[in-house]
C-alpha atoms as a PDB file:
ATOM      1  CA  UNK A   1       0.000   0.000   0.000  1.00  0.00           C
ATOM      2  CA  UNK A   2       1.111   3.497  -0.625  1.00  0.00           C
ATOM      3  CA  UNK A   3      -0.451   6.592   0.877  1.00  0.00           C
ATOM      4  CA  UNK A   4      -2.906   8.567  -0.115  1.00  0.00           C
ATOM      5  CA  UNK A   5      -2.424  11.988  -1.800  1.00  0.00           C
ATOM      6  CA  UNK A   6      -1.210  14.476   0.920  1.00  0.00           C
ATOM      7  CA  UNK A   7      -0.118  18.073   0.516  1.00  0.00           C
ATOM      8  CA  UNK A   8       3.740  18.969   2.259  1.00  0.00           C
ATOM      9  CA  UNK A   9       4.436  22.009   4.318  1.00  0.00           C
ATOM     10  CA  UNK A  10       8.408  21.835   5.959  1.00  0.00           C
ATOM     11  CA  UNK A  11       8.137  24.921   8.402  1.00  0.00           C
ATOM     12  CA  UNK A  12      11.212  26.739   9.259  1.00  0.00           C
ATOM     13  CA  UNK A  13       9.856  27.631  13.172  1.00  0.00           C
ATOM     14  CA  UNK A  14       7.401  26.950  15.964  1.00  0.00           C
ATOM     15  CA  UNK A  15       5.663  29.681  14.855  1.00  0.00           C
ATOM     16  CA  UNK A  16       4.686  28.709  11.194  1.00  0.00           C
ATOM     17  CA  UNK A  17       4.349  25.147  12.074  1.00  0.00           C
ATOM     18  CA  UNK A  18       1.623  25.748  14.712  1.00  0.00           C
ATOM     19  CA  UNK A  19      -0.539  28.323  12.273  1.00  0.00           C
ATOM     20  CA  UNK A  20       0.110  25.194   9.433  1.00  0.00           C
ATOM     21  CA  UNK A  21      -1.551  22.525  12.285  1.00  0.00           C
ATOM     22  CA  UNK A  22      -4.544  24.878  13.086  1.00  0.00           C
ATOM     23  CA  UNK A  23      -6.085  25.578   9.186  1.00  0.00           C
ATOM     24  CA  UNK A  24      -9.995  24.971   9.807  1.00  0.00           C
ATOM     25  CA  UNK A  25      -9.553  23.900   6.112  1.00  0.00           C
ATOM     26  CA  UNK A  26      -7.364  20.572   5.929  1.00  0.00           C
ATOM     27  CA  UNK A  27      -6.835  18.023   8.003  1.00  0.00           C
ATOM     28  CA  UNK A  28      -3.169  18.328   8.891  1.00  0.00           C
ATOM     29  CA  UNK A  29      -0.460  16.107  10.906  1.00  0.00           C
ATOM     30  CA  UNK A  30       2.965  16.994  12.110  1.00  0.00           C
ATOM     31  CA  UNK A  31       5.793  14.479  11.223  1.00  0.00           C
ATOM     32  CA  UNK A  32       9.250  14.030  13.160  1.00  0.00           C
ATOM     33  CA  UNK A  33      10.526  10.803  12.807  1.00  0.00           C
ATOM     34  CA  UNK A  34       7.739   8.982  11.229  1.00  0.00           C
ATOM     35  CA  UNK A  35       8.542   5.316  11.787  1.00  0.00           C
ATOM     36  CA  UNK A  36       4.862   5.663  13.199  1.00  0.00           C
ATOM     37  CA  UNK A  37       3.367   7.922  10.845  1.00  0.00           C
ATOM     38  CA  UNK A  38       4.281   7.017   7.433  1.00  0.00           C
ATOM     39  CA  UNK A  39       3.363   2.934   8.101  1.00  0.00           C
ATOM     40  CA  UNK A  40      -0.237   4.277   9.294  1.00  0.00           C
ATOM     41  CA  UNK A  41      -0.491   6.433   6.039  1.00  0.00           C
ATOM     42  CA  UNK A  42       0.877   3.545   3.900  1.00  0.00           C
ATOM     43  CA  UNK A  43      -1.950   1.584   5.524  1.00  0.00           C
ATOM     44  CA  UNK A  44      -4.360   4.354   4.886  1.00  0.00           C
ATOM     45  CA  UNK A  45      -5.765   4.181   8.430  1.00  0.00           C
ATOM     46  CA  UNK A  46      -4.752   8.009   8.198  1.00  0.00           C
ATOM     47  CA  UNK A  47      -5.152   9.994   5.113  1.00  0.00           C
ATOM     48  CA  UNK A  48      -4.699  13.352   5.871  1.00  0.00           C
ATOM     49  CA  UNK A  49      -5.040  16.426   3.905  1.00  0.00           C
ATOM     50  CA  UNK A  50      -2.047  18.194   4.947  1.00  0.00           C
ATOM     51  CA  UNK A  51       1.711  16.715   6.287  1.00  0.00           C
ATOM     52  CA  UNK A  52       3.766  19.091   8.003  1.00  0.00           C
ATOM     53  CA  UNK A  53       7.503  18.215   8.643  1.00  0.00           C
ATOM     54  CA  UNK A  54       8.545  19.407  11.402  1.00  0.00           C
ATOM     55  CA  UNK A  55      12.298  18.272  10.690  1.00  0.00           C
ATOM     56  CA  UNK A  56      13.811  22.294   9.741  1.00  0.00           C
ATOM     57  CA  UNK A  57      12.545  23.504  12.952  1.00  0.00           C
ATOM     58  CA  UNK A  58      16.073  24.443  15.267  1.00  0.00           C
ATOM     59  CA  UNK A  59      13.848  25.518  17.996  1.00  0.00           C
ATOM     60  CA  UNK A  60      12.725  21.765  18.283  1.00  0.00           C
ATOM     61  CA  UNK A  61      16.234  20.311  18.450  1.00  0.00           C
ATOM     62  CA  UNK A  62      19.175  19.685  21.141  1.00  0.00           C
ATOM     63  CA  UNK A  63      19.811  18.431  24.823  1.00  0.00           C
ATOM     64  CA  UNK A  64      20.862  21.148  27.461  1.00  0.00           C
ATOM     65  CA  UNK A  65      21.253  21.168  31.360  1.00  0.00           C
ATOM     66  CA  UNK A  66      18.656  23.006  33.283  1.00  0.00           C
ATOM     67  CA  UNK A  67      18.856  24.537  36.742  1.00  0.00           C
ATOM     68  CA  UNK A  68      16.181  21.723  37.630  1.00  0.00           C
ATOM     69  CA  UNK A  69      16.991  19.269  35.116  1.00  0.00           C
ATOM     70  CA  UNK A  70      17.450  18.551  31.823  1.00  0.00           C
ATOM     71  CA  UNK A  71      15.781  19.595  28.567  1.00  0.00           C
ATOM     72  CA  UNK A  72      15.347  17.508  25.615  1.00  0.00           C
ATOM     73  CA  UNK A  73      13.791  18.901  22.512  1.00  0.00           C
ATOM     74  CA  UNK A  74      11.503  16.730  20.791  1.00  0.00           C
ATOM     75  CA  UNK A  75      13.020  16.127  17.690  1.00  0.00           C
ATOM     76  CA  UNK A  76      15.865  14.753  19.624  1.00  0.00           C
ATOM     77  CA  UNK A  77      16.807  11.071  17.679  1.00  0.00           C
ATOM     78  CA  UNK A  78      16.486   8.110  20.089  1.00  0.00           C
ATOM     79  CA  UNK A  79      20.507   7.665  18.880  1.00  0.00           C
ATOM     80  CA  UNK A  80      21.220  10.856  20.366  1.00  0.00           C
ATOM     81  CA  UNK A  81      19.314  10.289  24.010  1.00  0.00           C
ATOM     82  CA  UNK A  82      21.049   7.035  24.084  1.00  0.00           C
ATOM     83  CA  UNK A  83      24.583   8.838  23.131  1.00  0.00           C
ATOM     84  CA  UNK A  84      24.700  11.548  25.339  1.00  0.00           C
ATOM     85  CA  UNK A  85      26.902  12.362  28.215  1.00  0.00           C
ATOM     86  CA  UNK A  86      24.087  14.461  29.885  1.00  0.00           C
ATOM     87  CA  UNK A  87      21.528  11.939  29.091  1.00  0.00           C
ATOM     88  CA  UNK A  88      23.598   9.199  31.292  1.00  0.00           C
ATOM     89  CA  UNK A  89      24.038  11.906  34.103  1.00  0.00           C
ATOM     90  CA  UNK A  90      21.367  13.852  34.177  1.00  0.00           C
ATOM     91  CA  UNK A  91      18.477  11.027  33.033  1.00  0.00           C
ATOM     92  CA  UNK A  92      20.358   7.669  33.890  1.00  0.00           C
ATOM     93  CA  UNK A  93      16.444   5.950  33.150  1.00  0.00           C
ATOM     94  CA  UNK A  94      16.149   7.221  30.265  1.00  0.00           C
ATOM     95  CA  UNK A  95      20.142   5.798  29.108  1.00  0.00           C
ATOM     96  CA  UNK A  96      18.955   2.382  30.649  1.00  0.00           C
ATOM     97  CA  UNK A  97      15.925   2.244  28.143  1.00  0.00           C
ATOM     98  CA  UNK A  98      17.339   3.411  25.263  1.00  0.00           C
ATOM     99  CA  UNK A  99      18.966  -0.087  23.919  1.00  0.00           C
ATOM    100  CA  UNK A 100      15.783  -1.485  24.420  1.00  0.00           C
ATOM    101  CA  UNK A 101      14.085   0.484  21.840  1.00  0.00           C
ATOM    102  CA  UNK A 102      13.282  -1.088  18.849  1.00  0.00           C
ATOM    103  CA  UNK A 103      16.724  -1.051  16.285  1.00  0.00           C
ATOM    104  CA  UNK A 104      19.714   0.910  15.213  1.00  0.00           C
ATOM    105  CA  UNK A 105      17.353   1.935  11.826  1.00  0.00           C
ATOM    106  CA  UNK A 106      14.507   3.240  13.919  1.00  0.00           C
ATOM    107  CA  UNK A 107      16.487   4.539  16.776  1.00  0.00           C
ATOM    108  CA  UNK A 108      18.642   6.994  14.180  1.00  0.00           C
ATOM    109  CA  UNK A 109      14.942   8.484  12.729  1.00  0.00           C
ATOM    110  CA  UNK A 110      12.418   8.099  15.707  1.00  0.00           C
ATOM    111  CA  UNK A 111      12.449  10.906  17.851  1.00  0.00           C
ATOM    112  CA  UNK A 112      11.489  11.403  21.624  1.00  0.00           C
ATOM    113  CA  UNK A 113       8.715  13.620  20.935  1.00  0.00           C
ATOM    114  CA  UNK A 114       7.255  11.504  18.597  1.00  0.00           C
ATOM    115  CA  UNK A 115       7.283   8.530  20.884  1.00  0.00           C
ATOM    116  CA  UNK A 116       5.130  10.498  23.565  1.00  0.00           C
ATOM    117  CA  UNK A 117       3.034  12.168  21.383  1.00  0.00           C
ATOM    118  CA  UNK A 118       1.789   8.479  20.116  1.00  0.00           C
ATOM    119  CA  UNK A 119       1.928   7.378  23.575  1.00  0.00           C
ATOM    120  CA  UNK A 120       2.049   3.758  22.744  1.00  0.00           C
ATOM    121  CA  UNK A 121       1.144   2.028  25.667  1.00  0.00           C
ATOM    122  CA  UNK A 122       4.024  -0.265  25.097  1.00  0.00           C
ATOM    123  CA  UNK A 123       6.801   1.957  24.564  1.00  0.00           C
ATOM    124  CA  UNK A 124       9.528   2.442  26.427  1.00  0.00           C
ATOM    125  CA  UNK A 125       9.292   6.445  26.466  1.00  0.00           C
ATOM    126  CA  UNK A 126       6.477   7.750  28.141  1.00  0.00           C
ATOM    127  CA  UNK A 127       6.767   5.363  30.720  1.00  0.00           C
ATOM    128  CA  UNK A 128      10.198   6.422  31.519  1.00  0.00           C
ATOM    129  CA  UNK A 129       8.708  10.320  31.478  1.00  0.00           C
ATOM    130  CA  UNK A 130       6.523   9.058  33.839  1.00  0.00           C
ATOM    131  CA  UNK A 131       8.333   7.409  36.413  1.00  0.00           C
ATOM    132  CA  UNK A 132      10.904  10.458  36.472  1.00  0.00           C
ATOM    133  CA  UNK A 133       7.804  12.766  36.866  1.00  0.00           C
ATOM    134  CA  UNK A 134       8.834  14.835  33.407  1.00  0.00           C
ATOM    135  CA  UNK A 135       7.204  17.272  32.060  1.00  0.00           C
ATOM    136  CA  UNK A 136       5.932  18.349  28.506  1.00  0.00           C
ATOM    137  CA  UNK A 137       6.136  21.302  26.961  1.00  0.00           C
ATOM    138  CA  UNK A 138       3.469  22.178  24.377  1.00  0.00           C
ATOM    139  CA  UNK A 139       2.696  25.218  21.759  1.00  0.00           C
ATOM    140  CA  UNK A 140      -0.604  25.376  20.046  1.00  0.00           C
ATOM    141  CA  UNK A 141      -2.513  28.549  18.492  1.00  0.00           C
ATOM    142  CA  UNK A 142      -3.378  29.761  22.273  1.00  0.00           C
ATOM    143  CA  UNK A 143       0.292  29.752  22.967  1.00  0.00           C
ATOM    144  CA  UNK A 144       2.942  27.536  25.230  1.00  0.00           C
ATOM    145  CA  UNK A 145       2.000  25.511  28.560  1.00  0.00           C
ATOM    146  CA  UNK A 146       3.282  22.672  30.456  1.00  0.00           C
ATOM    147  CA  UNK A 147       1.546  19.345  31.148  1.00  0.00           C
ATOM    148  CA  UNK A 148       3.058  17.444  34.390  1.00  0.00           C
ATOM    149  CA  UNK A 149       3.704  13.495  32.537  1.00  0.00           C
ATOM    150  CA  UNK A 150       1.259  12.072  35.521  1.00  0.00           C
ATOM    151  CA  UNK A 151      -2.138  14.206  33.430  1.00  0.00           C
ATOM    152  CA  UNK A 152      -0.349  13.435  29.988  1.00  0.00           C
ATOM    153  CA  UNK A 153      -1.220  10.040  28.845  1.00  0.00           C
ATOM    154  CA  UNK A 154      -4.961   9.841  28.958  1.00  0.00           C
ATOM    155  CA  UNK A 155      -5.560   6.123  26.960  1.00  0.00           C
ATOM    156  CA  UNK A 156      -5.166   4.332  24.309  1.00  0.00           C
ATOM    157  CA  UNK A 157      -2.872   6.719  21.501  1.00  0.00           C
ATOM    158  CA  UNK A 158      -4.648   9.748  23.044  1.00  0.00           C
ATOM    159  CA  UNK A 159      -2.947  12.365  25.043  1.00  0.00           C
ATOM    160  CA  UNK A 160      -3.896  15.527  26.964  1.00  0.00           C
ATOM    161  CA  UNK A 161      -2.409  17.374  23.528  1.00  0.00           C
ATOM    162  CA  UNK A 162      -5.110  20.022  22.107  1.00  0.00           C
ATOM    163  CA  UNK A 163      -5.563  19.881  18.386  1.00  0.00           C
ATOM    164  CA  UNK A 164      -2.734  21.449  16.650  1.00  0.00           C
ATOM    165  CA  UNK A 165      -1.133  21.355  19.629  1.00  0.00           C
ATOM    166  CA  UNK A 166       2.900  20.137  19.004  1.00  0.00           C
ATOM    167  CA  UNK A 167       5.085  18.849  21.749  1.00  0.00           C
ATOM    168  CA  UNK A 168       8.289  21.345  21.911  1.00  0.00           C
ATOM    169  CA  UNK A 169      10.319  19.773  24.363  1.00  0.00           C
ATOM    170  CA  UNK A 170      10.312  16.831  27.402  1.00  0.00           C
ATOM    171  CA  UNK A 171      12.086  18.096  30.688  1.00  0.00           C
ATOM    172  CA  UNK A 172      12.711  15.763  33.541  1.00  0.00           C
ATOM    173  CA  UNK A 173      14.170  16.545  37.291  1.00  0.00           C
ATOM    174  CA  UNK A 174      17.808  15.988  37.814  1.00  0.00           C
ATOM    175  CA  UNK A 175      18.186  13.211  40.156  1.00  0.00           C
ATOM    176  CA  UNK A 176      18.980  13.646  44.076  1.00  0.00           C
ATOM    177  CA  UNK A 177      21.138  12.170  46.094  1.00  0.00           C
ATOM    178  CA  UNK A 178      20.896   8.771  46.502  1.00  0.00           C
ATOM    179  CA  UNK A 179      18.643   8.548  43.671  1.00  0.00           C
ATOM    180  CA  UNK A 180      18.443   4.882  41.708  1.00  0.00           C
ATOM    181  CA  UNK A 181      17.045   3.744  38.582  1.00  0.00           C
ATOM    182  CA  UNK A 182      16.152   0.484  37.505  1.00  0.00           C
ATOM    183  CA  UNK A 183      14.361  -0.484  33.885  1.00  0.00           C
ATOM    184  CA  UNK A 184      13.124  -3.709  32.799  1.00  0.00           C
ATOM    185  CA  UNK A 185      10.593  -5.282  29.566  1.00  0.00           C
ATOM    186  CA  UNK A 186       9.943  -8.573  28.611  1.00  0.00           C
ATOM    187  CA  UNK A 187       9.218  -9.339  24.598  1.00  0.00           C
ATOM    188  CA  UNK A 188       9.259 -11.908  22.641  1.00  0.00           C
ATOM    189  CA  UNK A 189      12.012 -10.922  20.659  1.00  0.00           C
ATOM    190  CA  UNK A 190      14.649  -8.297  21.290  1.00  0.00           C
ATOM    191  CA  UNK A 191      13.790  -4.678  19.594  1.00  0.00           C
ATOM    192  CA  UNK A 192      10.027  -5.671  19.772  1.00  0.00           C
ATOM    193  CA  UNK A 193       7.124  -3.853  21.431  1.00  0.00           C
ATOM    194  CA  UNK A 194       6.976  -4.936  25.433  1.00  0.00           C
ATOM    195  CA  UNK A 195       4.188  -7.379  26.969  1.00  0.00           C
ATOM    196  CA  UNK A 196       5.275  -6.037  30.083  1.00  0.00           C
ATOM    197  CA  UNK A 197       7.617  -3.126  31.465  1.00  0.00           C
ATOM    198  CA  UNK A 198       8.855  -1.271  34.434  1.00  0.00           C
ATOM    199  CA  UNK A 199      10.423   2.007  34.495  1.00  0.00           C
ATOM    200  CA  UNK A 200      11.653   2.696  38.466  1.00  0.00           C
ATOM    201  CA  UNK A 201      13.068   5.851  40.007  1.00  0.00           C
ATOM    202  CA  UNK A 202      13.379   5.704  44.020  1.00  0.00           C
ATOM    203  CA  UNK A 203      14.942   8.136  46.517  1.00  0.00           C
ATOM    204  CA  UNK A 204      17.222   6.538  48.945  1.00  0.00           C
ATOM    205  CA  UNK A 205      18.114   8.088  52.863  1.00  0.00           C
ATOM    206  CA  UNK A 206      19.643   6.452  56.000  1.00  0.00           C
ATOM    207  CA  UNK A 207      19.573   3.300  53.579  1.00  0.00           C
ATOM    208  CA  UNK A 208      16.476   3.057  52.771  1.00  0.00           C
ATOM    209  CA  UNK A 209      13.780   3.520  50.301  1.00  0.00           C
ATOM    210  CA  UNK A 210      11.967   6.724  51.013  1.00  0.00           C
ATOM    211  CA  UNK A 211      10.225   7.501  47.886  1.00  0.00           C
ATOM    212  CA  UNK A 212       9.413   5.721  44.564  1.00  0.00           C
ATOM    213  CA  UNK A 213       7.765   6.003  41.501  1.00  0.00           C
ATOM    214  CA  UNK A 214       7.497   3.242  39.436  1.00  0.00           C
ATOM    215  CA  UNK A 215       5.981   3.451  35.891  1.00  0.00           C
ATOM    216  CA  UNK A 216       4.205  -0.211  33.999  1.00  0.00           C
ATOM    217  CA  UNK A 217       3.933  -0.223  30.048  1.00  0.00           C
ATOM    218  CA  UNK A 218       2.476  -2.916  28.309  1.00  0.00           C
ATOM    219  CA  UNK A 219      -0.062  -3.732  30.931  1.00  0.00           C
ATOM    220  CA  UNK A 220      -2.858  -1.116  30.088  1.00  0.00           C
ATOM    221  CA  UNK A 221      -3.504   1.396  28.003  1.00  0.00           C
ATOM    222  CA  UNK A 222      -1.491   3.686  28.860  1.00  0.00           C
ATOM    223  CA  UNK A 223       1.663   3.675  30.548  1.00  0.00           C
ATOM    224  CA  UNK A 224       0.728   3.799  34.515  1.00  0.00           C
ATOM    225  CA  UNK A 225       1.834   4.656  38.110  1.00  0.00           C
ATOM    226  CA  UNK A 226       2.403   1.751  39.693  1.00  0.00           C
ATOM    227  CA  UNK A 227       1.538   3.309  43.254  1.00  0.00           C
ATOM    228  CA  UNK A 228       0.932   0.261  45.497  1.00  0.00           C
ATOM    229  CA  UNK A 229       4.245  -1.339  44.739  1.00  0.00           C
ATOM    230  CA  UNK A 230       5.396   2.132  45.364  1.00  0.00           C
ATOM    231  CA  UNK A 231       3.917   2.008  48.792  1.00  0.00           C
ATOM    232  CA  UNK A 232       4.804  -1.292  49.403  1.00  0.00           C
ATOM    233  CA  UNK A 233       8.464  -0.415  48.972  1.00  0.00           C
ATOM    234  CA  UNK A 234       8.973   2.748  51.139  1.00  0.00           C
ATOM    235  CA  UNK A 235      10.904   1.863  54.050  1.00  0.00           C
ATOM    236  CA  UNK A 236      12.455  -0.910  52.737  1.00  0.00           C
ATOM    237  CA  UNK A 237      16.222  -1.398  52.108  1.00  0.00           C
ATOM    238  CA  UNK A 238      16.938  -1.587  48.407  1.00  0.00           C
ATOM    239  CA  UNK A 239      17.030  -4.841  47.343  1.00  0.00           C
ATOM    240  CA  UNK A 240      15.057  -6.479  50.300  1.00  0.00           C
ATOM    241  CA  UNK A 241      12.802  -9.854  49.452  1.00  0.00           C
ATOM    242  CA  UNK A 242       9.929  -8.796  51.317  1.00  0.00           C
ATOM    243  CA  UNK A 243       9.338  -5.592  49.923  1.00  0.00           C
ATOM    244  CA  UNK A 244      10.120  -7.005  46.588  1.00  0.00           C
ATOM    245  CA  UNK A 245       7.349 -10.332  46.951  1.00  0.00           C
ATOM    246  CA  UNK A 246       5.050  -7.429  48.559  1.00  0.00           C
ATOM    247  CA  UNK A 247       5.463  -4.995  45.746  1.00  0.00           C
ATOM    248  CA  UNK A 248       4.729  -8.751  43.269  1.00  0.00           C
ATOM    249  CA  UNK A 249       1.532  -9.157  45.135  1.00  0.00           C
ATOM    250  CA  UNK A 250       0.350  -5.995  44.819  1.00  0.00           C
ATOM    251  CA  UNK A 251       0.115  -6.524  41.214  1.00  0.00           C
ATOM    252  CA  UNK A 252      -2.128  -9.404  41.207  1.00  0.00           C
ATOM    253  CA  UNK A 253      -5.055  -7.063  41.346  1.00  0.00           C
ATOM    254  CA  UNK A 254      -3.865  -4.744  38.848  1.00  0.00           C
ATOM    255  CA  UNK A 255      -6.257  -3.480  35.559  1.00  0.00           C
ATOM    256  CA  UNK A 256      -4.561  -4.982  32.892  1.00  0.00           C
ATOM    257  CA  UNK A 257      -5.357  -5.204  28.948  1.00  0.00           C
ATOM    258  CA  UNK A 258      -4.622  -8.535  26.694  1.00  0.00           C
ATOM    259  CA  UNK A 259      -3.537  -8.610  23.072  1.00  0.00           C
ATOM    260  CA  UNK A 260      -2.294 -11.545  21.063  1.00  0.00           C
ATOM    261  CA  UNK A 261       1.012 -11.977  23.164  1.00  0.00           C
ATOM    262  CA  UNK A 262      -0.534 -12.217  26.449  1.00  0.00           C
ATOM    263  CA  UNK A 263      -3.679 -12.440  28.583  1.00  0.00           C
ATOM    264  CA  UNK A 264      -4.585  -9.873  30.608  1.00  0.00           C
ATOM    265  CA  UNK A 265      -3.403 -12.724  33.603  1.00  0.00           C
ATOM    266  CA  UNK A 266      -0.559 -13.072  31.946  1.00  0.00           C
ATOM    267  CA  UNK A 267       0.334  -9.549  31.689  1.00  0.00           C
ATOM    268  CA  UNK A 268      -0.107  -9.503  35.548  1.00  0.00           C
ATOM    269  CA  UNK A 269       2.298 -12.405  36.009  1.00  0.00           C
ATOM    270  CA  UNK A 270       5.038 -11.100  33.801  1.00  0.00           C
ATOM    271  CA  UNK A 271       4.530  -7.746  35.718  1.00  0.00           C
ATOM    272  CA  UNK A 272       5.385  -9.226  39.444  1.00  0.00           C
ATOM    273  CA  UNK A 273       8.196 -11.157  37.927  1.00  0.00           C
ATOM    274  CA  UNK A 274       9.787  -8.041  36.505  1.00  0.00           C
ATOM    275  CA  UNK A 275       8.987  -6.337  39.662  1.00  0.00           C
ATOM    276  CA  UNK A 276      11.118  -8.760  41.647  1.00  0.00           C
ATOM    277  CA  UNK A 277      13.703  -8.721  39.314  1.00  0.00           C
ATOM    278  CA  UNK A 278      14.348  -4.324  39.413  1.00  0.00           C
ATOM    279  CA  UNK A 279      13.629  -4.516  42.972  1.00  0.00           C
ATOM    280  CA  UNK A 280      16.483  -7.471  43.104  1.00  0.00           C
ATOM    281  CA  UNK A 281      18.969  -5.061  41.154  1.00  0.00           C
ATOM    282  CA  UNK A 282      18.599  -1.617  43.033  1.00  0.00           C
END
């Protein structure tokens, strides 16, 4: 299949890119990487009007260090998060994830924003975002705002994104003392989409756990706070068996979706046995 006729727009700013996405008259889409897009437009499950390439916007591009974090603009290349030196310091998660995604070929075109603006409830991503407590930063036709990761992901592919709203950049906290960071997925084949996940980030004093968050993708539809096993850690030493067969129960209870690699039991089974393996490794 080949897509449909489409009219292209490659906007040199923020600016003209955002006026492009909010014509009453077409139905436009903004492409970054497109290893998403342009297999859904082959497909024709998405014909649209109007493609706007986002991919000559500067404004959209780079890593820097914050005062409160770090900054990553949303046409940053999955090869770059997973090269950089501030990525490993500054958003260790997000460096332990990044060899999990997918392959070298999609990894050197698919871009961060693009993964969270899909918000593919098995992607590695927006589940890291949310277990670092990120933050996106948006610009539509009203102007820029922030949306904390926790209100972001709303279900299945949809997002708390307005229309012709574009993600301009992901920030996440810089890590505190004591801080530790543990990812895990299970597929059925290395580079493919996860049955189950966990993206971890706890805070460590006096040697032991005294905050966590803990993020599960492929479970649901959406990626999702993870908050009893959170509770069921704090207070524990890192590492300890109780906590970690606690934090496993908790999950047996858990609102999980199916699909053809696993039943929604399954899904909670794989999930506890990830769970004891981070919690073994922190």
């Amino acid at each position: 299949m080949k897509a449909a006729d489409f009219a292209y727009a490659r906007p040199d700013t923020i600016a003209q890119a955002v006026a492009l996405m909010s014509r009453d008259d077409v139905d436009a889409v903004a492409l970054a990487g497109g290893q998403s897009l342009m297999p859904v437009m082959n497909f024709r499950f998405n014909e649209p009007d109007l493609v706007v390439d986002l991919n000559a916007i500067t404004e959209l591009c780079g890593i820097e260090e914050t005062p409160g974090g770090l900054r990553i603009g949303a046409l940053t290349r999955h090869a770059e998060l997973m090269a950089s030196a501030l990525v490993a310091e500054h958003a260790p998660l997000i460096a332990l994830a990044m060899p999990h995604v997918a392959h070298p070929a999609i990894r050197n075109r698919g871009t961060i924003g693009g993964s969270v603006a899909l918000a593919d409830p098995a992607a590695e991503l927006p589940a890291c975002l949310l277990a670092l407590g990120g933050t996106v930063h948006v610009a539509g036709a009203n102007g820029q705002r922030q949306i904390a990761a926790d209100d972001f992901f709303l279900g299945l592919y949809d997002t708390a994104l307005e229309p012709a709203e574009l993600i301009v950049a992901l920030e996440v906290p810089k890590p505190v003392p004591g801080a530790r960071f543990a990812f895990h997925e299970l597929t059925r084949r290395h580079g493919d989409y996860a049955m189950a996940g966990l993206a971890m980030a706890v805070e460590v004093e006096g040697g032991v756990i005294s905050g966590a968050r803990i993020a599960g993708f492929g479970l649901a539809d959406r990626p999702v706070r993870l908050e009893q096993a959170e509770a069921a850690i704090t207070g524990f030493a890192p590492g300890d068996a109780q906590a970690a067969a606690n934090a496993a129960a908790s999950l047996e209870t858990l609102d999980t979706h199916g699909e053809l690699n696993a039943s929604p039991q399954m899904k909670r089974h794989l999930a506890g046995v990830l769970m004891k393996r981070v919690l073994s490794g922190l």
